[in-house]
N, C-alpha and C. Protein backbone atom coordinates (compact mmCIF):
# COMPACT_ATOMS: atom_id res chain seq x y z
N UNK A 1 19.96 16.66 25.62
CA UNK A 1 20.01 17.05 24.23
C UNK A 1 19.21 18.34 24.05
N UNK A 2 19.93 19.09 23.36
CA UNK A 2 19.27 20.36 23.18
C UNK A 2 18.20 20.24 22.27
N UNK A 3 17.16 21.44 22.49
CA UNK A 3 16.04 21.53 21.21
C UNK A 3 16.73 23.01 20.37
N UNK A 4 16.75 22.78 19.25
CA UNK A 4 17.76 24.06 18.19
C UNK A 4 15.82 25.19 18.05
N UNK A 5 16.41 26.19 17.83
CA UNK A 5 15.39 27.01 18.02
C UNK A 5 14.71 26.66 16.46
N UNK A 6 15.37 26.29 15.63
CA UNK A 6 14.77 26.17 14.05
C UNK A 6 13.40 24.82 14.10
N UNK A 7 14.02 23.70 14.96
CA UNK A 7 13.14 23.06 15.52
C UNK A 7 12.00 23.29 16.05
N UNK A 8 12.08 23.90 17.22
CA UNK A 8 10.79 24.58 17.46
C UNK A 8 10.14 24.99 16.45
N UNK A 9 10.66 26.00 15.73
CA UNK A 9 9.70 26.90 14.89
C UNK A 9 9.12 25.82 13.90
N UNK A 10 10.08 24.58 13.40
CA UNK A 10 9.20 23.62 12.59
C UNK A 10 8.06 23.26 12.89
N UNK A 11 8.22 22.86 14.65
CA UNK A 11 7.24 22.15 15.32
C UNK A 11 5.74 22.97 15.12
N UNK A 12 6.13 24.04 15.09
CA UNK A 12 4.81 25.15 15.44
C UNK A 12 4.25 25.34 14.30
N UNK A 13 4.92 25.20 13.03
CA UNK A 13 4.60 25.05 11.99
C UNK A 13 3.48 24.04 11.71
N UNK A 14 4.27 22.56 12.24
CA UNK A 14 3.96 21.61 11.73
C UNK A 14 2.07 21.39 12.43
N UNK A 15 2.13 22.02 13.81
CA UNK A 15 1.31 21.75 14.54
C UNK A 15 0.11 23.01 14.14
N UNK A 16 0.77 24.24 13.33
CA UNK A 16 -0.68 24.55 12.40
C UNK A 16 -0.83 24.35 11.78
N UNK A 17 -0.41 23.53 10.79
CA UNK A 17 -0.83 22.83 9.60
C UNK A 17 -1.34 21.98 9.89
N UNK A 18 -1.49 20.91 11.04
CA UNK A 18 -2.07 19.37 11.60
C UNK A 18 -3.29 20.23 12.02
N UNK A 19 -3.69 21.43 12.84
CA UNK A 19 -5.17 21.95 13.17
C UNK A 19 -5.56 22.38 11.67
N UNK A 20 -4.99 23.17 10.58
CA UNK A 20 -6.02 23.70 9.75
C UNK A 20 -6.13 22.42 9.07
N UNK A 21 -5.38 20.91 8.91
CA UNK A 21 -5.64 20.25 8.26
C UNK A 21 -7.06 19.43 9.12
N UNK A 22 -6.93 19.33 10.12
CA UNK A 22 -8.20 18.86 11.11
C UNK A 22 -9.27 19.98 10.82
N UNK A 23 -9.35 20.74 10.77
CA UNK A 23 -10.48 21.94 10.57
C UNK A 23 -10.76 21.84 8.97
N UNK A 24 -10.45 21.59 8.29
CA UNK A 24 -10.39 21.06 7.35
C UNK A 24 -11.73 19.84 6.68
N UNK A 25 -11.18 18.90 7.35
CA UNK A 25 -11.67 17.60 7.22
C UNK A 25 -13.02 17.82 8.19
N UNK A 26 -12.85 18.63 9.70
CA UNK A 26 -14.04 18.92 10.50
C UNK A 26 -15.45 19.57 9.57
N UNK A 27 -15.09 19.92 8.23
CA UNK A 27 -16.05 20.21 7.99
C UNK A 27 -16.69 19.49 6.98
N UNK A 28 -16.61 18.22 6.85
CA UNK A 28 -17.47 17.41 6.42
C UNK A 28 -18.69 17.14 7.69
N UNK A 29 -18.39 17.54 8.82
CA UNK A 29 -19.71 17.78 9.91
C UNK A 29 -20.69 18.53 10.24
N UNK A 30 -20.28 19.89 9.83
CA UNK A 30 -21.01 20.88 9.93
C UNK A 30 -21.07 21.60 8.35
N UNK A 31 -20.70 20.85 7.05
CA UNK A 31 -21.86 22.18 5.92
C UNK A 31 -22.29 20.44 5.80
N UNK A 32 -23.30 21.12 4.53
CA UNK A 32 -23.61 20.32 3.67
C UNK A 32 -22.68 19.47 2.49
N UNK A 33 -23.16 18.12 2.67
CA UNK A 33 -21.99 17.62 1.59
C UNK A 33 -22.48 17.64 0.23
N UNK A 34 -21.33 18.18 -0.79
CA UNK A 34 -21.45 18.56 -1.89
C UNK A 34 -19.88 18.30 -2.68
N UNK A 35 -19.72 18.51 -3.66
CA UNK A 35 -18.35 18.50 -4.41
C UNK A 35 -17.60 19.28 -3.62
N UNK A 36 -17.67 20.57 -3.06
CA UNK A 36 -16.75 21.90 -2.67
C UNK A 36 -16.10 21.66 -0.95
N UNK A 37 -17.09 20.60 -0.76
CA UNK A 37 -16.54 20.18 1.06
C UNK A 37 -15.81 19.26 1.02
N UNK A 38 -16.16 18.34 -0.10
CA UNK A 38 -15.23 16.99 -0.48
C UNK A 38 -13.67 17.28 -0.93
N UNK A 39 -13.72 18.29 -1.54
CA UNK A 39 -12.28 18.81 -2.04
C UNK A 39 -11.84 19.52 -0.74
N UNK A 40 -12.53 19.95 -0.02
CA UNK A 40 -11.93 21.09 1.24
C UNK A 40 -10.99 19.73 2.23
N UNK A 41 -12.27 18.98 2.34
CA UNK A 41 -11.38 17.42 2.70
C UNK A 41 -10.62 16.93 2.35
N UNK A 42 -10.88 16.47 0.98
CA UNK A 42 -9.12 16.01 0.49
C UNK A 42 -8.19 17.02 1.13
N UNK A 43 -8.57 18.31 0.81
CA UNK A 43 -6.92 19.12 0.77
C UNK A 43 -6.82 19.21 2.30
N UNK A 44 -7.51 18.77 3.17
CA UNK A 44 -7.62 18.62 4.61
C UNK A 44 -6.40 17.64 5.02
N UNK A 45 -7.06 16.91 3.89
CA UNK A 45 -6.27 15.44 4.22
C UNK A 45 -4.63 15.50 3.87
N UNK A 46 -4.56 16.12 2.15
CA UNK A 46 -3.58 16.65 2.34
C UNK A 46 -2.26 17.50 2.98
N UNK A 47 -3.35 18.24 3.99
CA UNK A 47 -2.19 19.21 4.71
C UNK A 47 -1.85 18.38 6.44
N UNK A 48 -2.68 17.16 6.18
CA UNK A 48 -2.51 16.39 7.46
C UNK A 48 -1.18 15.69 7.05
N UNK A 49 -1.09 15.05 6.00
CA UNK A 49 0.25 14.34 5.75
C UNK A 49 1.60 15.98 5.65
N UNK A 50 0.72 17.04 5.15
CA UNK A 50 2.50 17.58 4.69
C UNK A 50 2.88 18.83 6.76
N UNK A 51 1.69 18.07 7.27
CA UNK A 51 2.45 18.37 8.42
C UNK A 51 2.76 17.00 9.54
N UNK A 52 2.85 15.75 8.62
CA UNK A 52 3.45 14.78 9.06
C UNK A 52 5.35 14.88 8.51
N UNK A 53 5.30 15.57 7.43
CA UNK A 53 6.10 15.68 7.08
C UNK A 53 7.27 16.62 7.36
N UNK A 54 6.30 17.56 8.02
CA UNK A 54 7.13 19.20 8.34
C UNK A 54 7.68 18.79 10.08
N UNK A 55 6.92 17.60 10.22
CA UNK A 55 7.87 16.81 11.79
C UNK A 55 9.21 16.53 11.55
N UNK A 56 9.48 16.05 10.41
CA UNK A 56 10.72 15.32 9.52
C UNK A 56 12.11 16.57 10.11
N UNK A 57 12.73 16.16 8.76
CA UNK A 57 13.59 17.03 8.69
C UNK A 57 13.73 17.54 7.18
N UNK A 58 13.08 17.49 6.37
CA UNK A 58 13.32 17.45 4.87
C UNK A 58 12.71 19.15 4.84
N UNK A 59 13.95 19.18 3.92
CA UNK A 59 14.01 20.74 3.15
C UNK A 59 12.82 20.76 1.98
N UNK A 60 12.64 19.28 1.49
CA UNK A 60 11.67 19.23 0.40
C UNK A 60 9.99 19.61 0.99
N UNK A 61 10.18 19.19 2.11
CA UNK A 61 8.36 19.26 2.61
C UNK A 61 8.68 20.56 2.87
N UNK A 62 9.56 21.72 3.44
CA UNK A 62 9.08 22.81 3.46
C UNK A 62 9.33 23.72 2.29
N UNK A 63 9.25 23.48 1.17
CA UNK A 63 9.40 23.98 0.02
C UNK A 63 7.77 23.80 -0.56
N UNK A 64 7.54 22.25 -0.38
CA UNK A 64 6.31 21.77 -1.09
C UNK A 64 5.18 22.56 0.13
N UNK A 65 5.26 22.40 1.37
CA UNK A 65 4.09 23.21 2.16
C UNK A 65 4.10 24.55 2.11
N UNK A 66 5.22 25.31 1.89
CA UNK A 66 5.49 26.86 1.69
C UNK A 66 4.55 26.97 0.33
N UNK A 67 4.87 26.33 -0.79
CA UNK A 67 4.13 26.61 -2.23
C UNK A 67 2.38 26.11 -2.38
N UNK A 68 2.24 24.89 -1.37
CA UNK A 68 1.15 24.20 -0.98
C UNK A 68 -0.05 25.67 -0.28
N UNK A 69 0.51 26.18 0.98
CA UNK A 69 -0.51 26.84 1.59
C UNK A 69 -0.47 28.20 0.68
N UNK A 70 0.89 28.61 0.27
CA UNK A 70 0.36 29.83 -0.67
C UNK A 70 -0.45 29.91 -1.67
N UNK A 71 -0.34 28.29 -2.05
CA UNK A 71 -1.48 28.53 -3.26
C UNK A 71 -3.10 28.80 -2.73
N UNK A 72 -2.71 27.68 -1.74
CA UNK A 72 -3.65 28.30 -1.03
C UNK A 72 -4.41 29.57 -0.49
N UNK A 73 -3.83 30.09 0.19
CA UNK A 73 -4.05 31.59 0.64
C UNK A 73 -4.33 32.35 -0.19
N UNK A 74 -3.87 32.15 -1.79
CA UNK A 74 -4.16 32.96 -3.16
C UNK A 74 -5.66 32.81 -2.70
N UNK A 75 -5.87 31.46 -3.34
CA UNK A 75 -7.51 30.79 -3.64
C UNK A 75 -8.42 31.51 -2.70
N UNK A 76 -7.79 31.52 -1.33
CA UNK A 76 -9.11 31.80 0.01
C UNK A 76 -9.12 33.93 -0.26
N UNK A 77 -8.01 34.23 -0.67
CA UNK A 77 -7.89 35.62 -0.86
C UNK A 77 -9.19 36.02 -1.89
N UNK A 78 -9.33 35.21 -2.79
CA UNK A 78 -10.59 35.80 -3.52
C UNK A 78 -11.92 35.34 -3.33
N UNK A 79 -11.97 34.64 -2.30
CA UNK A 79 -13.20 34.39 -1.69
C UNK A 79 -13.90 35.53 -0.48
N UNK A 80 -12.63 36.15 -0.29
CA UNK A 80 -12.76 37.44 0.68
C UNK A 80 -13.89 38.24 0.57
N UNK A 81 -14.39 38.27 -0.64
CA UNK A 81 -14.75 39.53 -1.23
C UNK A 81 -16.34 39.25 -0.93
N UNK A 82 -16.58 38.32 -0.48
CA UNK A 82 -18.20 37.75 -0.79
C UNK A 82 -19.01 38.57 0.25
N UNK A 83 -20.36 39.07 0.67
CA UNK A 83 -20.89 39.99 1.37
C UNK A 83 -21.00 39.45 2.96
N UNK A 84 -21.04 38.18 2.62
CA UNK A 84 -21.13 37.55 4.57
C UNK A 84 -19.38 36.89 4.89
N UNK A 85 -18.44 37.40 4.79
CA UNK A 85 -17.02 36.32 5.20
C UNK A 85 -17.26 35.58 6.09
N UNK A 86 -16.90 34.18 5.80
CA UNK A 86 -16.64 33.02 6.29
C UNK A 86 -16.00 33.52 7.52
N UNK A 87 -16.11 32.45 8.80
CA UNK A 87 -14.92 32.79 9.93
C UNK A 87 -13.90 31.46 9.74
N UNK A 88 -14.26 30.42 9.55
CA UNK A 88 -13.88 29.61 8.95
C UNK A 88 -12.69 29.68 7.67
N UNK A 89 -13.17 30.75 6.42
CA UNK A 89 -12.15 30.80 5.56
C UNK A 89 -11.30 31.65 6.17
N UNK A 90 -11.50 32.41 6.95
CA UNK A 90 -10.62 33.60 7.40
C UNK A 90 -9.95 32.79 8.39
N UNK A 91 -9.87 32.00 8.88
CA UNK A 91 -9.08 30.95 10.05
C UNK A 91 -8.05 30.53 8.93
N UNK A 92 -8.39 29.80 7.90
CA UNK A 92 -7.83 29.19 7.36
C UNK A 92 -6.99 29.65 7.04
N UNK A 93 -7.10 31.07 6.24
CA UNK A 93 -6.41 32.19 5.61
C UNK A 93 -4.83 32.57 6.59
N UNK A 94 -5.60 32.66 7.48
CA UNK A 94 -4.43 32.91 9.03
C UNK A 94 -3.48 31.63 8.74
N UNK A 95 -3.89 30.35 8.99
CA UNK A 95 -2.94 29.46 9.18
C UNK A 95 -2.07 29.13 8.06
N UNK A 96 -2.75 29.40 6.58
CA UNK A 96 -1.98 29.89 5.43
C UNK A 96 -1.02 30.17 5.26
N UNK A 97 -1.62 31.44 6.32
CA UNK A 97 0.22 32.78 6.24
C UNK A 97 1.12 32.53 7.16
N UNK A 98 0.63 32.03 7.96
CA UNK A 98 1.16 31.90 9.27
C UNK A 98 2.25 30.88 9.37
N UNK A 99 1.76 29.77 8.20
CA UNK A 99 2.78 28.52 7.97
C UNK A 99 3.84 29.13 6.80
N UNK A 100 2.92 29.41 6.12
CA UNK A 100 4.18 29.65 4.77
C UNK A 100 5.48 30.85 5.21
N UNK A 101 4.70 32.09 6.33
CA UNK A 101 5.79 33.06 6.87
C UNK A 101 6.80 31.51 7.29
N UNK A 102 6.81 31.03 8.36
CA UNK A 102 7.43 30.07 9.37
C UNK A 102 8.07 29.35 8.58
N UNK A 103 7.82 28.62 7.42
CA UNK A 103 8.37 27.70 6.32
C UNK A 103 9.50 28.66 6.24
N UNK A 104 9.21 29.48 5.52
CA UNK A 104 9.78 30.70 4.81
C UNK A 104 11.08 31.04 5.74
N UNK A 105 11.18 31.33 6.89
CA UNK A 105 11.81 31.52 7.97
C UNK A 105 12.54 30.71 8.08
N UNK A 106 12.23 29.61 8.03
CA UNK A 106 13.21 27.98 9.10
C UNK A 106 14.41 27.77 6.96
N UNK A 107 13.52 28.07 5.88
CA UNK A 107 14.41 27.75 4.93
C UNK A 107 15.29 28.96 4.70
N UNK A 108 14.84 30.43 4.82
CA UNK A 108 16.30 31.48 4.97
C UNK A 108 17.07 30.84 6.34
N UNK A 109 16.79 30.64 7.26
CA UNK A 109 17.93 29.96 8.37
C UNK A 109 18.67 29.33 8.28
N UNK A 110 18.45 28.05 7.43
CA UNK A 110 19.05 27.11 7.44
C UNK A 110 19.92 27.39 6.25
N UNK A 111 19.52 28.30 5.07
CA UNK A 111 20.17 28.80 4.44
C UNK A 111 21.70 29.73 4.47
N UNK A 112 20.96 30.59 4.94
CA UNK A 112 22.18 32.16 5.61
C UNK A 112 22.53 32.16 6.69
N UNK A 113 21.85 31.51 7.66
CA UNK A 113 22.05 32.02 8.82
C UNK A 113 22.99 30.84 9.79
N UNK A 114 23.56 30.99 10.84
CA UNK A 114 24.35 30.06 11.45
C UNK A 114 22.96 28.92 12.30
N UNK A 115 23.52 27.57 11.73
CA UNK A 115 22.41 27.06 12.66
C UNK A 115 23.42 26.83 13.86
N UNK A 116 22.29 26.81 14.84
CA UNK A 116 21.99 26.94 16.42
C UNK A 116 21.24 25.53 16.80
């Protein structure tokens, strides 16, 4: 059985969204716990299920994770500005774009393009 190349690209998707969602949640270990790490967790937790989901096949999870990490990437974009940058937010920032480009990609494909 063949692997379709749109597949792959889900997979790779799915499998940076499962690390930034683990990096995520990893940092209830290393800051201090407060309201702002607890939410970093939830949404940790969150992006652990919507790359349980981006395993699937549903057009809906890559609509909801495409709009999910962009909102994201907005939020971490204005944290940029602060005098010491995070390496941490700037990781995050990466896997952001990196998923929502790939989302973005696998839904024009499946759209316009001939699937393979």
């Amino acid at each position: 059985m063949a692997v379709y190349a749109t597949r792959k690209i889900r997979n790779t998707a799915a499998l940076l969204m499962m690390l930034s969602g683990i990096s995520h949640v990893a940092q209830l270990w290393y800051r201090e716990t407060n309201a702002a790490t607890l939410l970093t967790a939830l949404a940790g937790m969150y992006y652990l299920l919507l790359a349980l989901g981006l395993s699937g096949q549903s057009r809906f999870t890559l609509w909801i994770s495409t709009i999910s990490v962009s909102a994201g990437g907005v939020m971490r974009t204005g944290q940029l500005g602060t005098a010491a940058p995070d390496p941490a937010l700037a990781w995050h920032l990466a896997m952001d774009l990196s998923v929502a480009a790939l989302c973005l990609y696998i839904l024009y494909r499946t759209r316009f393009a001939d699937m393979d």
